[in-house]
C-alpha atoms as a PDB file:
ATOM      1  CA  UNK A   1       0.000   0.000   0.000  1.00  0.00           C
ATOM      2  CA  UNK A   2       1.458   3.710  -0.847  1.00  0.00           C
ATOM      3  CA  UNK A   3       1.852   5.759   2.373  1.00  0.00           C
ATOM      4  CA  UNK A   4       0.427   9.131   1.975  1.00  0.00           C
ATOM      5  CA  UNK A   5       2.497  12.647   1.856  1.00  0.00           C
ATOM      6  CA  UNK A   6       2.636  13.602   5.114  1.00  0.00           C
ATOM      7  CA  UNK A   7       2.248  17.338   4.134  1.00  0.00           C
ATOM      8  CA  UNK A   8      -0.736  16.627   2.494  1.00  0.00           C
ATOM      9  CA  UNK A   9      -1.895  14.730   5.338  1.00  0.00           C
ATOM     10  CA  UNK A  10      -1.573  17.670   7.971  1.00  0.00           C
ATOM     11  CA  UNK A  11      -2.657  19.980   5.830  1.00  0.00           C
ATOM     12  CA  UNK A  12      -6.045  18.117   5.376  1.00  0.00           C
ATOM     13  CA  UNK A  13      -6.278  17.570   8.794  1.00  0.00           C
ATOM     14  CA  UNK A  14      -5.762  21.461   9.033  1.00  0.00           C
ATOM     15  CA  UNK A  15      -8.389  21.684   6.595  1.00  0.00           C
ATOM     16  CA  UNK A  16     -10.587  19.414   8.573  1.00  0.00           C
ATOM     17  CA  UNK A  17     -10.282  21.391  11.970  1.00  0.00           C
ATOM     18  CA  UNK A  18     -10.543  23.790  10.762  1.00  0.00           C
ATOM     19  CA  UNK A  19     -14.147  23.652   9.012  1.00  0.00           C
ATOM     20  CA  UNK A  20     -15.720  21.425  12.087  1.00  0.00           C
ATOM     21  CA  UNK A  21     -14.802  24.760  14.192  1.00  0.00           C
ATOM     22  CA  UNK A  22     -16.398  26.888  11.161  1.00  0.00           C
ATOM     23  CA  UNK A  23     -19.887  24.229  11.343  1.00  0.00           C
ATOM     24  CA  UNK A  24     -20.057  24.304  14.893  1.00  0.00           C
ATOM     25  CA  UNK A  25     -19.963  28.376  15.187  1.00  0.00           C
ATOM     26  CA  UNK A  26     -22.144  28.634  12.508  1.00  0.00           C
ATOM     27  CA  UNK A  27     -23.873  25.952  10.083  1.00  0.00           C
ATOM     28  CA  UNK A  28     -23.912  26.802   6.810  1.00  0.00           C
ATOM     29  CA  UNK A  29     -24.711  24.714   3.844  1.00  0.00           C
ATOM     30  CA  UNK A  30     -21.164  25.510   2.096  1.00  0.00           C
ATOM     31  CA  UNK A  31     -18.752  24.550   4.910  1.00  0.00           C
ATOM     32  CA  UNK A  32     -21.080  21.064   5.475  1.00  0.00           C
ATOM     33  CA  UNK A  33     -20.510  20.150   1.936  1.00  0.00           C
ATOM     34  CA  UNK A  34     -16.762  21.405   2.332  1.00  0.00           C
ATOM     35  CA  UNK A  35     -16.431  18.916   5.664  1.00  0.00           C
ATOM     36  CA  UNK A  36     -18.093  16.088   4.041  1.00  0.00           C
ATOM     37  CA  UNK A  37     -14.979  16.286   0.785  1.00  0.00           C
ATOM     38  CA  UNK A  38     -12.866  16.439   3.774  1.00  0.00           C
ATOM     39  CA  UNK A  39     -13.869  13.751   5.570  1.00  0.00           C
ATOM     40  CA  UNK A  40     -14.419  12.106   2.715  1.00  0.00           C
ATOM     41  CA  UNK A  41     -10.375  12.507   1.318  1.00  0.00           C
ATOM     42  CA  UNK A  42      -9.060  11.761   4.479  1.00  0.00           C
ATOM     43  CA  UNK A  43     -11.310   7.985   4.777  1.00  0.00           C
ATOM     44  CA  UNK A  44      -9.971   7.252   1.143  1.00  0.00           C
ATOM     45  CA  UNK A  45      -6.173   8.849   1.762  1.00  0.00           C
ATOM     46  CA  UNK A  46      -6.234   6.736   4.962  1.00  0.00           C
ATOM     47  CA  UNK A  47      -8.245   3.830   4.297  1.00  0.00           C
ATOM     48  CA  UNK A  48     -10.411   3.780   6.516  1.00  0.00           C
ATOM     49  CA  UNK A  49     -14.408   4.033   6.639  1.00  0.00           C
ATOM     50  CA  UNK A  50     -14.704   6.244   9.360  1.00  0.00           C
ATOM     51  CA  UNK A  51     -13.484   9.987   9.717  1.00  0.00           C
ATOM     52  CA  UNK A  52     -12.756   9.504  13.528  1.00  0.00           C
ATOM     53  CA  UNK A  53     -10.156   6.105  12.517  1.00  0.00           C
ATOM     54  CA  UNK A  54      -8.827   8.635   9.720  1.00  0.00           C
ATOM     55  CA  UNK A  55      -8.187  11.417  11.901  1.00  0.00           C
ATOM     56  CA  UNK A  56      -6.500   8.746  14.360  1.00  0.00           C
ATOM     57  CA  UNK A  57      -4.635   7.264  11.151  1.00  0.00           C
ATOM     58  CA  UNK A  58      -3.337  10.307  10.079  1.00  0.00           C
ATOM     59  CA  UNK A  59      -2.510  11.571  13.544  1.00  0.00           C
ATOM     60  CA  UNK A  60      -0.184   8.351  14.020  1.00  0.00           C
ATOM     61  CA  UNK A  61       1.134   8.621  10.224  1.00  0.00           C
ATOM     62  CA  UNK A  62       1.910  12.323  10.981  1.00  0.00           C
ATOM     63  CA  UNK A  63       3.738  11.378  14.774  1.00  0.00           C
ATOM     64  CA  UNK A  64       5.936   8.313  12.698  1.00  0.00           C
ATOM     65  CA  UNK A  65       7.128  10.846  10.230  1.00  0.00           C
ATOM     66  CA  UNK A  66       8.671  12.916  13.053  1.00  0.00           C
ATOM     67  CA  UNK A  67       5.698  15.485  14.035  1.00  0.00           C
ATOM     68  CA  UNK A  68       6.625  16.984  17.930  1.00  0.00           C
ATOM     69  CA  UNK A  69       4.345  14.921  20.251  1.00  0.00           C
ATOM     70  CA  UNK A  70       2.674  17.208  22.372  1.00  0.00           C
ATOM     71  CA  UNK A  71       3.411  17.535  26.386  1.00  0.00           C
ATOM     72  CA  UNK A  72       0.678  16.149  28.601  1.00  0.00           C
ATOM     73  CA  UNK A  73       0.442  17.911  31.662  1.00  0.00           C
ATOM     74  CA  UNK A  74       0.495  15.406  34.651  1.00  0.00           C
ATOM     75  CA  UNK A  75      -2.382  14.450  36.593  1.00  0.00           C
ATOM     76  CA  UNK A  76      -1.180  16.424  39.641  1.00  0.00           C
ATOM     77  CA  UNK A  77       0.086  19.187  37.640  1.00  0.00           C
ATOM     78  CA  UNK A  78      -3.846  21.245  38.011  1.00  0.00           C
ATOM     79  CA  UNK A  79      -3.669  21.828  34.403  1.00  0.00           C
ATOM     80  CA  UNK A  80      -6.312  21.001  32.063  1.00  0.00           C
ATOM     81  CA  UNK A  81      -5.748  18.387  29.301  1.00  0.00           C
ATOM     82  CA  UNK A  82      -6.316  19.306  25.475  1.00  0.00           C
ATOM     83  CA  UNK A  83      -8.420  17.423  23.450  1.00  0.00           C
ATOM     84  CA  UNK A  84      -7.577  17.202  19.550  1.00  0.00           C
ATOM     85  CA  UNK A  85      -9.387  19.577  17.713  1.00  0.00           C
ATOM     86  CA  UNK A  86      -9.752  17.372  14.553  1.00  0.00           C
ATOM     87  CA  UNK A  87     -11.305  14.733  16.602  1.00  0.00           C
END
């Protein structure tokens, strides 16, 4: 199977977070058809059925190829833990 371009991979997934935020402040007809090519690119570019296993995919491709991982603040630490905004 051919591995897909990692920049094309993050910047979908930019693409992707970017219109869910753009939905959920304000639905519009335009950006729903935009996220569903989205979703749908990153299922086929990823293989997967599901945008949620994509996004995970993609997250994992992107981390293998040498991506920063993130710092998780400690339970103890009193900071709040991040969620992924493409998920």
């Amino acid at each position: 199977m051919l591995e897909p371009d990692p920049k094309v991979v993050r910047e979908l997934l930019t693409r992707y977070a970017t219109l869910r935020i753009a939905q959920a402040e304000r639905e519009n007809p335009a950006t729903a058809r935009d996220l569903a090519d989205v979703s749908y690119t990153l299922c086929v570019m990823m293989a997967t059925t599901s945008v949620h296993d994509a996004v995970a995919k993609a997250d994992l491709l992107l981390l293998a190829k040498g991506r920063p991982v993130p710092e998780v603040p400690s339970a103890d630490s009193g900071e709040e833990r991040g969620l992924s905004l493409a998920v």
